[in-house]
Protein backbone atom coordinates (compact mmCIF):
# COMPACT_ATOMS: atom_id res chain seq x y z
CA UNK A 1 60.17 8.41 -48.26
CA UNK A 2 56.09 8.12 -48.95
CA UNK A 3 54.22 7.46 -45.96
CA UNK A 4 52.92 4.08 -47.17
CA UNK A 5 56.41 3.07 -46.37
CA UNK A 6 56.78 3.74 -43.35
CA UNK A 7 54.02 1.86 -42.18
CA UNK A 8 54.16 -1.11 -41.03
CA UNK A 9 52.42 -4.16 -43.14
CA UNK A 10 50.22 -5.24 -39.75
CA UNK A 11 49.46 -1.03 -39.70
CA UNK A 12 48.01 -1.27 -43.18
CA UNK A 13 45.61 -3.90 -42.67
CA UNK A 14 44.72 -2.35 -39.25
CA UNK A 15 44.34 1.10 -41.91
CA UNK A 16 42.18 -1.75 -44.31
CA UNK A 17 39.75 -2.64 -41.20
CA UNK A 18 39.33 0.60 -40.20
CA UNK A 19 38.26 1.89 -43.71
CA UNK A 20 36.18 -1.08 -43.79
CA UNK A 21 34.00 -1.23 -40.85
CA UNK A 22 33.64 2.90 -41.07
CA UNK A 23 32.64 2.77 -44.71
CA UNK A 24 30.09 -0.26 -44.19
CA UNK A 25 28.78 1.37 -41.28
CA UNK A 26 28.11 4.62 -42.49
CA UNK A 27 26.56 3.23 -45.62
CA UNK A 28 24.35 1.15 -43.19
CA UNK A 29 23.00 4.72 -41.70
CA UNK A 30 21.60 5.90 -44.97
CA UNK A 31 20.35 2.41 -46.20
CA UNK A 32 19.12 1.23 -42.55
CA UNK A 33 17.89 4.60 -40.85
CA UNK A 34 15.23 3.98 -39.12
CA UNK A 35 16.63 0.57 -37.83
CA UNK A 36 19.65 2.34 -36.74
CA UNK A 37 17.95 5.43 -34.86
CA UNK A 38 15.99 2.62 -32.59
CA UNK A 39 19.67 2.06 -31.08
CA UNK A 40 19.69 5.78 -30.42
CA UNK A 41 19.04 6.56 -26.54
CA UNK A 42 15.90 8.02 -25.68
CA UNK A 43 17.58 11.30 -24.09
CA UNK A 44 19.75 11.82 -27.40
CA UNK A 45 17.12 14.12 -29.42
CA UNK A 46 16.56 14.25 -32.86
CA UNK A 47 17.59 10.14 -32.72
CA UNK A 48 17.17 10.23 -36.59
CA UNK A 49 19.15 13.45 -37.34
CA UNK A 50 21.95 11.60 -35.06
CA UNK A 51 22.27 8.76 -36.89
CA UNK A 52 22.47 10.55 -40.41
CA UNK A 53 25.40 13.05 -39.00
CA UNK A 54 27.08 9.99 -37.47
CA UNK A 55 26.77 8.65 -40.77
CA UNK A 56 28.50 11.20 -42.78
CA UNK A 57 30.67 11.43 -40.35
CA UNK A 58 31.74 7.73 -40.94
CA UNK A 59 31.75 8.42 -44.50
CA UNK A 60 34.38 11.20 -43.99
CA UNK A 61 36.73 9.61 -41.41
CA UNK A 62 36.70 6.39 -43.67
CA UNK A 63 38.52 8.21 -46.51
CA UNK A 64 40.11 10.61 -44.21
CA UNK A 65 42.74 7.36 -43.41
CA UNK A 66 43.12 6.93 -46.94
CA UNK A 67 44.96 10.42 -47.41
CA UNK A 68 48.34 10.20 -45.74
CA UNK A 69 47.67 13.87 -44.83
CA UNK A 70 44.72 13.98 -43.51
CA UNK A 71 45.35 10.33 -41.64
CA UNK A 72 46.06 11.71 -38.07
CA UNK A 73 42.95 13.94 -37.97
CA UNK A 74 40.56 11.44 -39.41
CA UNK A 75 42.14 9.16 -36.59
CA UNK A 76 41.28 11.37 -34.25
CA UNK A 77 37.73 12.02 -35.56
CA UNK A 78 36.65 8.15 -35.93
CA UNK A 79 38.15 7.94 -32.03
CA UNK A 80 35.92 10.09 -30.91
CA UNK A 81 33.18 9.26 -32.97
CA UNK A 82 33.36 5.42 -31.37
CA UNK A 83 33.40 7.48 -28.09
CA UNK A 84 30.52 9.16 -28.69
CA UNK A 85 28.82 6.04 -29.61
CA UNK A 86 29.51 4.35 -26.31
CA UNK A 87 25.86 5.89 -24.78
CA UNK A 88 23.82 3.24 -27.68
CA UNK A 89 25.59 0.51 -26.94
CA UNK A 90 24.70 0.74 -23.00
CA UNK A 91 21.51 1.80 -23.62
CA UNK A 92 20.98 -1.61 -25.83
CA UNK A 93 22.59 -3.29 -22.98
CA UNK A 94 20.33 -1.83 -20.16
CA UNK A 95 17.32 -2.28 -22.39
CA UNK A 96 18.14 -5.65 -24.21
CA UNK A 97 14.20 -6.56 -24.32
CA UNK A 98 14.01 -4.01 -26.84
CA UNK A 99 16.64 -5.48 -29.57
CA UNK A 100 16.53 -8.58 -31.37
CA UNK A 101 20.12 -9.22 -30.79
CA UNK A 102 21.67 -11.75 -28.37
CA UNK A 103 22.43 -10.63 -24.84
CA UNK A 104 25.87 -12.28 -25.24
CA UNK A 105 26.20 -10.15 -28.20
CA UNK A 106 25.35 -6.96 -26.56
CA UNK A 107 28.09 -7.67 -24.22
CA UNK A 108 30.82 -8.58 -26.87
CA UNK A 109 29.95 -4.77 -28.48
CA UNK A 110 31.92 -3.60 -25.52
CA UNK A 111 35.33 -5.26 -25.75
CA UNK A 112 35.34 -5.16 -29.86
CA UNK A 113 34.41 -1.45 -29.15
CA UNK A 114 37.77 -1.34 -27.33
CA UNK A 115 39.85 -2.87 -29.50
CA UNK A 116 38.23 -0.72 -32.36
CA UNK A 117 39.40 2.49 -29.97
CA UNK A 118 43.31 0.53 -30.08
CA UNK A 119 43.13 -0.15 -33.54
CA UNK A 120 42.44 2.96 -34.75
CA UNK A 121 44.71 4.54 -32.41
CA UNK A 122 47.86 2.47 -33.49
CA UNK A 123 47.10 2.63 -37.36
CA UNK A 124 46.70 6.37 -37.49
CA UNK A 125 48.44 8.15 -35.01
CA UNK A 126 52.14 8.87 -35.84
CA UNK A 127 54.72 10.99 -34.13
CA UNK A 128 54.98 14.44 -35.54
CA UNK A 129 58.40 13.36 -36.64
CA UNK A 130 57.77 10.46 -37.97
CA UNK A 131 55.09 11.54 -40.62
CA UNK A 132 56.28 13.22 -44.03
């Protein structure tokens, strides 16, 4: 039995959203740079070097899902990826003045940021002996 069916038809979508939101949003680090690297705490250096690695790094974990193989560890890399993300979305949060985004918005980042973590933790995380 192929992988594909074995998941679920709710996991697949969550697999579709995932790809989705990772492959938009690392295209929007190369094509939006300098926009994105303003998000980019003042006490992360190099803000512009950050958002290009985080970008390739979306890039990668975005087809990494796509590959029943490689699924689990590309799971595991765009988890802690949105982790390590966490530190811009405060910062935009402590300094809202700065952003030309809704305060209401900066506050729903958090709990879609969650449910991002959940998603991509149900879609792509199997038990060992449960993945072929």
């Amino acid at each position: 039995m192929n992988h594909r069916q074995q998941m679920s038809r709710p996991q697949l979508i969550g697999l579709s959203i995932i790809f989705v939101w990772f492959f938009i949003g690392g295209i929007a680090h190369f094509v939006a740079t300098d926009l994105e690297a303003t998000i980019v705490p003042p006490y992360i250096p190099w803000p512009v070097t950050a958002v290009l690695v985080s970008g390739v790094f979306e890039l990668l974990g975005a087809a990494g899902i796509l590959v029943p193989a490689l699924r689990r560890a590309a799971g595991v890399g765009l988890f802690l990826l949105t982790l390590a993300v966490t530190p811009a979305h405060i910062y935009m949060l402590q300094q809202p003045e700065l952003f030309n985004v809704p305060l209401w918005a900066l506050w729903l980042r958090l709990p879609i940021q969650a449910a991002l973590l959940a998603l991509i933790a149900w879609s792509t995380w199997r038990p060992r002996g449960n993945r072929r």
